[in-house]
C-alpha atoms as a PDB file:
ATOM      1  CA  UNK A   1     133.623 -12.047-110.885  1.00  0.00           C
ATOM      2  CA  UNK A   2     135.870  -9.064-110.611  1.00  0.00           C
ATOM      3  CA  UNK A   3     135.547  -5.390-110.748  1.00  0.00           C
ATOM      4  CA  UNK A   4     137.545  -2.694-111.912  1.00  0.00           C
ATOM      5  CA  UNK A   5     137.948   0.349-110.346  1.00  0.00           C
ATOM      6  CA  UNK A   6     135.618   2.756-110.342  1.00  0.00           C
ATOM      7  CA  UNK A   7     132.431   0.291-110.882  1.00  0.00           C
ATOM      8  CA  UNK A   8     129.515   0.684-109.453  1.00  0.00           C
ATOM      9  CA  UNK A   9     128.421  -1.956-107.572  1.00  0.00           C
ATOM     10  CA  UNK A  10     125.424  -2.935-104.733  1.00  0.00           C
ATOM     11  CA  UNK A  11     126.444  -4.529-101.592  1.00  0.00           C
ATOM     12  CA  UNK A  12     123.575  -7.221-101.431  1.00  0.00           C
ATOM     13  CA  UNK A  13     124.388  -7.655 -98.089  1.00  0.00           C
ATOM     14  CA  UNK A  14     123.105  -4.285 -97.006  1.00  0.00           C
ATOM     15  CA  UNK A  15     121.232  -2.867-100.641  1.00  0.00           C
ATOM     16  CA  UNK A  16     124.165  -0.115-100.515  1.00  0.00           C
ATOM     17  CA  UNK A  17     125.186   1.377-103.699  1.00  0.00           C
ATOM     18  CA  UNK A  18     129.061   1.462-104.105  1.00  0.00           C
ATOM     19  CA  UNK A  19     132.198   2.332-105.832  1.00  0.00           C
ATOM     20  CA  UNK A  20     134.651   0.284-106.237  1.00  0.00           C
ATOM     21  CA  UNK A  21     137.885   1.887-104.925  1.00  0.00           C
ATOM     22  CA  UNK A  22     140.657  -1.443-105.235  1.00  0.00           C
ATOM     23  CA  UNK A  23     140.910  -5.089-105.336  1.00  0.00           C
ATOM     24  CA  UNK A  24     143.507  -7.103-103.121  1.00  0.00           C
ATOM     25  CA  UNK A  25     143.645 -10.950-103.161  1.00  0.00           C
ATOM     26  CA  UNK A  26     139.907 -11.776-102.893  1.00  0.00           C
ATOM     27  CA  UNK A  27     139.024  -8.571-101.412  1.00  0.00           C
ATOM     28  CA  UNK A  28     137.203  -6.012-103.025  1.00  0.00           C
ATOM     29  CA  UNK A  29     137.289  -1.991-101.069  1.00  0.00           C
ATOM     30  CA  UNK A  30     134.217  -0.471-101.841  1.00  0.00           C
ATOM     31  CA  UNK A  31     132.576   3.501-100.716  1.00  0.00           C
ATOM     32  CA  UNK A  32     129.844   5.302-101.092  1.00  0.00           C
ATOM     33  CA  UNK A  33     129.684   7.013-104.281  1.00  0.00           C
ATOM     34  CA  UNK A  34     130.887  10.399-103.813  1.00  0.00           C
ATOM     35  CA  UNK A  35     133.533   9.484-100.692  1.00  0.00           C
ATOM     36  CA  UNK A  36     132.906   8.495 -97.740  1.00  0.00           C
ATOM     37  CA  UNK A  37     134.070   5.262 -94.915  1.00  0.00           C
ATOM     38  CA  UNK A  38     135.658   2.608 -97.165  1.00  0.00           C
ATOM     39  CA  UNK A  39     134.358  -0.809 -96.209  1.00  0.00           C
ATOM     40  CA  UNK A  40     135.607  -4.645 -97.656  1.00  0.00           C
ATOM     41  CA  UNK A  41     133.297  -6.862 -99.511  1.00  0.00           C
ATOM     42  CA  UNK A  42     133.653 -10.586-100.634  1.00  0.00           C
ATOM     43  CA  UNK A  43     132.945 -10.426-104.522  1.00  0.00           C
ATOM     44  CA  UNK A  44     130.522 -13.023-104.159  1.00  0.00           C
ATOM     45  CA  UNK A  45     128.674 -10.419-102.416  1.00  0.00           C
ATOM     46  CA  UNK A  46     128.228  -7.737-105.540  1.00  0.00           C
ATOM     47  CA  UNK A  47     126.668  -7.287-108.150  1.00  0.00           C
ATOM     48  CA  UNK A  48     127.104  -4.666-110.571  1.00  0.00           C
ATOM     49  CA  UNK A  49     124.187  -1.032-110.465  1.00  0.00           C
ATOM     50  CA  UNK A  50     121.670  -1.260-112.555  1.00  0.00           C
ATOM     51  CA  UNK A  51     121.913   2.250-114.317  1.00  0.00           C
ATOM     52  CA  UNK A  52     118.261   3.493-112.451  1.00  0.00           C
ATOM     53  CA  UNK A  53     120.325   2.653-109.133  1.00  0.00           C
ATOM     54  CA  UNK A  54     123.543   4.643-110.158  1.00  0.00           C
ATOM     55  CA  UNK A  55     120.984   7.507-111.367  1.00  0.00           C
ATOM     56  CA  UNK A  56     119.316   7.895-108.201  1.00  0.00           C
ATOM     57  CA  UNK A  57     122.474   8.054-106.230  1.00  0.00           C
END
């Protein structure tokens, strides 16, 4: 799957609630919502926020 910018998304690896900030070959930059340390995710390793997860950020 891919993700635009600006989804929210959970890292499963870690259960940390993310932005999605770019996409580059099959690497997806994700931060914290808000700002904050960009990190790199595999896709297969998001899923998208549920809307109680983005509310509670």
């Amino acid at each position: 799957m891919s993700y635009r910018e600006g989804t929210y998304v959970v890292d499963t690896r870690t259960a940390t609630l993310a932005q999605v900030m770019a996409t580059v070959g099959r690497s997806v930059y994700v931060r914290p919502p808000g700002g904050g340390r960009e990190w790199e995710a595999p896709p297969e390793a998001l899923r998208l926020a549920t809307r109680e997860e983005k509310q509670a950020r």
